[in-house]
N, C-alpha and C. Protein backbone atom coordinates (compact mmCIF):
# COMPACT_ATOMS: atom_id res chain seq x y z
N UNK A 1 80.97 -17.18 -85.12
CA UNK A 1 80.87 -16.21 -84.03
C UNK A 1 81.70 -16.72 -82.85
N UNK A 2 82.49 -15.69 -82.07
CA UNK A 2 83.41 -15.93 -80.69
C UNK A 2 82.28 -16.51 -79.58
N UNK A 3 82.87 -16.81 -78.74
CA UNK A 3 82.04 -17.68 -77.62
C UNK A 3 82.07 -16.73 -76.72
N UNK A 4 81.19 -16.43 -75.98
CA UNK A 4 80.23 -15.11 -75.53
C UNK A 4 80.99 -15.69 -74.11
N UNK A 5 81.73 -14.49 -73.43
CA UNK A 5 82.12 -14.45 -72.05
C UNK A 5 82.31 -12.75 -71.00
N UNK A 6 81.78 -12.91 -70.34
CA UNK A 6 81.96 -11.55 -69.17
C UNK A 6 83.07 -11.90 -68.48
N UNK A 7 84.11 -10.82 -68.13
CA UNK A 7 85.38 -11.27 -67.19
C UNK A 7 84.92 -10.17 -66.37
N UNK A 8 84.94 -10.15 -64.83
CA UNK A 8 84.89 -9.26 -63.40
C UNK A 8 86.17 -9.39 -63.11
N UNK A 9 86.81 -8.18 -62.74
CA UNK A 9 88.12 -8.10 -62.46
C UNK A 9 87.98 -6.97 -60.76
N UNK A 10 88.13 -7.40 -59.66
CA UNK A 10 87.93 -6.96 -58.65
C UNK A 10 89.25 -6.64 -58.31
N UNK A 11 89.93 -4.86 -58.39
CA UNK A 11 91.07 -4.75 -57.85
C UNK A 11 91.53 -4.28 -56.98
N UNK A 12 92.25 -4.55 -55.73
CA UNK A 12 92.25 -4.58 -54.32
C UNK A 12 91.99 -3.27 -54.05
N UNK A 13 91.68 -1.98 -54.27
CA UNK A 13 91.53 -0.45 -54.05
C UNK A 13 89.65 -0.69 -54.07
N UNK A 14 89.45 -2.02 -55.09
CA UNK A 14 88.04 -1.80 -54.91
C UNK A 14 86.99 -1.49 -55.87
N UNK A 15 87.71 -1.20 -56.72
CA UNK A 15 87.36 -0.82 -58.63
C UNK A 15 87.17 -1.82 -59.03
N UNK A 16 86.36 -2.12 -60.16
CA UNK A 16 85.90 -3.17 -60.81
C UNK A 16 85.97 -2.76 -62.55
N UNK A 17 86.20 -3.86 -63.13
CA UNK A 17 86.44 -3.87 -64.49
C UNK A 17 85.67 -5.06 -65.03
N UNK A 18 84.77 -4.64 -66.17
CA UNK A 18 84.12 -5.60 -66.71
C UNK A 18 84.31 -5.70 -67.98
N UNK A 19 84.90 -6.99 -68.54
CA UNK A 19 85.27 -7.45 -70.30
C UNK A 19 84.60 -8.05 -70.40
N UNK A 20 83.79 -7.55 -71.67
CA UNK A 20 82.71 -8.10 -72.57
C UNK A 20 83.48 -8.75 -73.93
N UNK A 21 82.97 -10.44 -74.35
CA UNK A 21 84.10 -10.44 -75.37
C UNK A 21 82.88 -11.41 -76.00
N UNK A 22 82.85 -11.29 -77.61
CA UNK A 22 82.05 -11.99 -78.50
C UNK A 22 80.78 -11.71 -78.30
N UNK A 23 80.37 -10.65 -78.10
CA UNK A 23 79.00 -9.90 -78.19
C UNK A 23 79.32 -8.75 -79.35
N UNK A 24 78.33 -8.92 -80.29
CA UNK A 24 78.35 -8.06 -81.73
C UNK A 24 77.11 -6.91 -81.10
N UNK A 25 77.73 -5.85 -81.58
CA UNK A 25 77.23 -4.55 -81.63
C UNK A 25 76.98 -4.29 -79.96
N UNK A 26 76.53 -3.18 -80.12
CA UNK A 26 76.21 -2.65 -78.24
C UNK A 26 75.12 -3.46 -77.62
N UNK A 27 75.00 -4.74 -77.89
CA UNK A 27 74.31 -5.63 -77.02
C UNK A 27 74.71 -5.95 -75.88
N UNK A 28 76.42 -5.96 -75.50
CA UNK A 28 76.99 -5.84 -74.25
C UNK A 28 76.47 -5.15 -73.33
N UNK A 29 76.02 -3.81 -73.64
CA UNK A 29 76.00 -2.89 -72.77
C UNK A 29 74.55 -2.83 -72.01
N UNK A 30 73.33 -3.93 -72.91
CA UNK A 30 72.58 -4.34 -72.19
C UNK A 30 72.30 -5.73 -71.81
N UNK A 31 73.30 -6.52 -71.66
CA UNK A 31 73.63 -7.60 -71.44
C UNK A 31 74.64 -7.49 -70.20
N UNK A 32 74.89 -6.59 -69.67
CA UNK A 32 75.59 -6.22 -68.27
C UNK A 32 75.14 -5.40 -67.66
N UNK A 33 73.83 -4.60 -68.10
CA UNK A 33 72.91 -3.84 -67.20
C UNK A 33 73.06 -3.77 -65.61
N UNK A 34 72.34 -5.43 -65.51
CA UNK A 34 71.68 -5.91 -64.29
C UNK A 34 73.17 -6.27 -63.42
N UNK A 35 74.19 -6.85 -64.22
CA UNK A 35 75.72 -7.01 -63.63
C UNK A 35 76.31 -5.52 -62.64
N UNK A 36 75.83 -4.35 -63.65
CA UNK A 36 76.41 -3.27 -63.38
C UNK A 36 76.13 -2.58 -62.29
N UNK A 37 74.27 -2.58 -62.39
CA UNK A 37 73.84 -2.31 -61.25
C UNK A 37 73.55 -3.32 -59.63
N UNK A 38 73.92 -4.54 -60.12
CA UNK A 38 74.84 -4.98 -58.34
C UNK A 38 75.75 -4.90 -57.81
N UNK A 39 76.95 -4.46 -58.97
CA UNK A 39 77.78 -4.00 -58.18
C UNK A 39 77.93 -2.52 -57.92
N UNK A 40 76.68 -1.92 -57.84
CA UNK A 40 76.92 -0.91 -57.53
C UNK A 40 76.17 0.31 -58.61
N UNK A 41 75.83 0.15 -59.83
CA UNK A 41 75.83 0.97 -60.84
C UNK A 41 76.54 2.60 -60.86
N UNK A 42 77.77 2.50 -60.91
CA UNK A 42 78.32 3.73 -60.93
C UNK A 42 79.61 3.53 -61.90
N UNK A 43 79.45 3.72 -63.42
CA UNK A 43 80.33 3.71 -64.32
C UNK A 43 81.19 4.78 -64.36
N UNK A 44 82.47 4.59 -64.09
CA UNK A 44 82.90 5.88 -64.05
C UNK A 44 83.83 6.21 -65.83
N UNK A 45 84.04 4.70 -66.21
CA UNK A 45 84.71 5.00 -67.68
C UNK A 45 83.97 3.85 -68.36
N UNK A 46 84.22 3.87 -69.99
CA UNK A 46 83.29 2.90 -70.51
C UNK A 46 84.09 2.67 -71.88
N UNK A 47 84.57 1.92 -72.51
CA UNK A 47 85.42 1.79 -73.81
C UNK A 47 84.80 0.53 -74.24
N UNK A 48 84.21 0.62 -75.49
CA UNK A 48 83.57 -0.34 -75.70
C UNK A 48 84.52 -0.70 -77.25
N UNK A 49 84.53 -2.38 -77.59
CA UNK A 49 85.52 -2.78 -78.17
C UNK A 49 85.33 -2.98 -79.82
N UNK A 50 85.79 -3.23 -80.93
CA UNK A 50 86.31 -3.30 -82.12
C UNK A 50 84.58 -3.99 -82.33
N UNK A 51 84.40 -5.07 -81.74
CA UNK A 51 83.26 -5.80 -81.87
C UNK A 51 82.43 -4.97 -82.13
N UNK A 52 81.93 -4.02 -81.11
CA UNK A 52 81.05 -3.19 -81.25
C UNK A 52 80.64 -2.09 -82.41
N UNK A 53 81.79 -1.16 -82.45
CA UNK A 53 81.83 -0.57 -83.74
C UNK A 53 82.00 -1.39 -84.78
N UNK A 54 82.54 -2.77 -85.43
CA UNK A 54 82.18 -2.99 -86.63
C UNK A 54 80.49 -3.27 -86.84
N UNK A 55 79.82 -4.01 -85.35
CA UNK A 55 78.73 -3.99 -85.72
C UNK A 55 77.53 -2.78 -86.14
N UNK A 56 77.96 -2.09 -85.37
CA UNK A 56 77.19 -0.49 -85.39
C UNK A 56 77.20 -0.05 -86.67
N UNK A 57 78.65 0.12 -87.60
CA UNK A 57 79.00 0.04 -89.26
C UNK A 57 78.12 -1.08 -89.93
N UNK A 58 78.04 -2.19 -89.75
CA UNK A 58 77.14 -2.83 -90.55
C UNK A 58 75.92 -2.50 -90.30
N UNK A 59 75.13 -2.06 -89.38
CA UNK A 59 73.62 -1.66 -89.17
C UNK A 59 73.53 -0.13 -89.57
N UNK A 60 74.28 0.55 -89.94
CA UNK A 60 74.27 1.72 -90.22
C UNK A 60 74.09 1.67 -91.94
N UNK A 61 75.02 0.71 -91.82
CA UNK A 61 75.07 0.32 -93.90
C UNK A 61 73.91 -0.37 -94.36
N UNK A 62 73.26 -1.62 -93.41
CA UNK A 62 71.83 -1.55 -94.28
C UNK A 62 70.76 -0.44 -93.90
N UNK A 63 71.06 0.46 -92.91
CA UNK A 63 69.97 1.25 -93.29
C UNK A 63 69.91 2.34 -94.42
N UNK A 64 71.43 2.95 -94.45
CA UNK A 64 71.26 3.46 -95.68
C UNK A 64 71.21 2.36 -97.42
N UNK A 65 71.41 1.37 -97.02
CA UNK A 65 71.07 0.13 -98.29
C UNK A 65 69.74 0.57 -98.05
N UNK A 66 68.68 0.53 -97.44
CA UNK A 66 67.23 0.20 -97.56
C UNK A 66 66.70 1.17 -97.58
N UNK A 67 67.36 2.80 -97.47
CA UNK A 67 66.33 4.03 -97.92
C UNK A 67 65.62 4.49 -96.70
């Protein structure tokens, strides 16, 4: 497994960008909750990465494996 890091990218207009990297499946997205809402909680776009959807595909595949 990748080594789990958040990057904050503060750009001078004032926008903020947050990279989530080596977090499997949409655990990112509550693993930056509390991040999101100090700076403000107001997402205005959200692209979540390769990580994510392969994990979402594997939890989707054992549930239809298990009926």
């Amino acid at each position: 497994m990748a080594e789990e890091s958040v990057e904050v990218v503060i750009a001078a207009d004032g926008t903020v960008e947050v990279h989530v990297q080596g977090v499997e499946g949409t655990r990112c997205l509550q693993d930056t909750d509390e991040l999101v809402r100090l700076l403000g909680g107001d997402v205005q776009h959200q692209m979540l990465t390769e990580e994510a959807y392969q994990q979402a595909e594997a939890e989707e595949q054992d549930r239809l494996w298990q009926g």
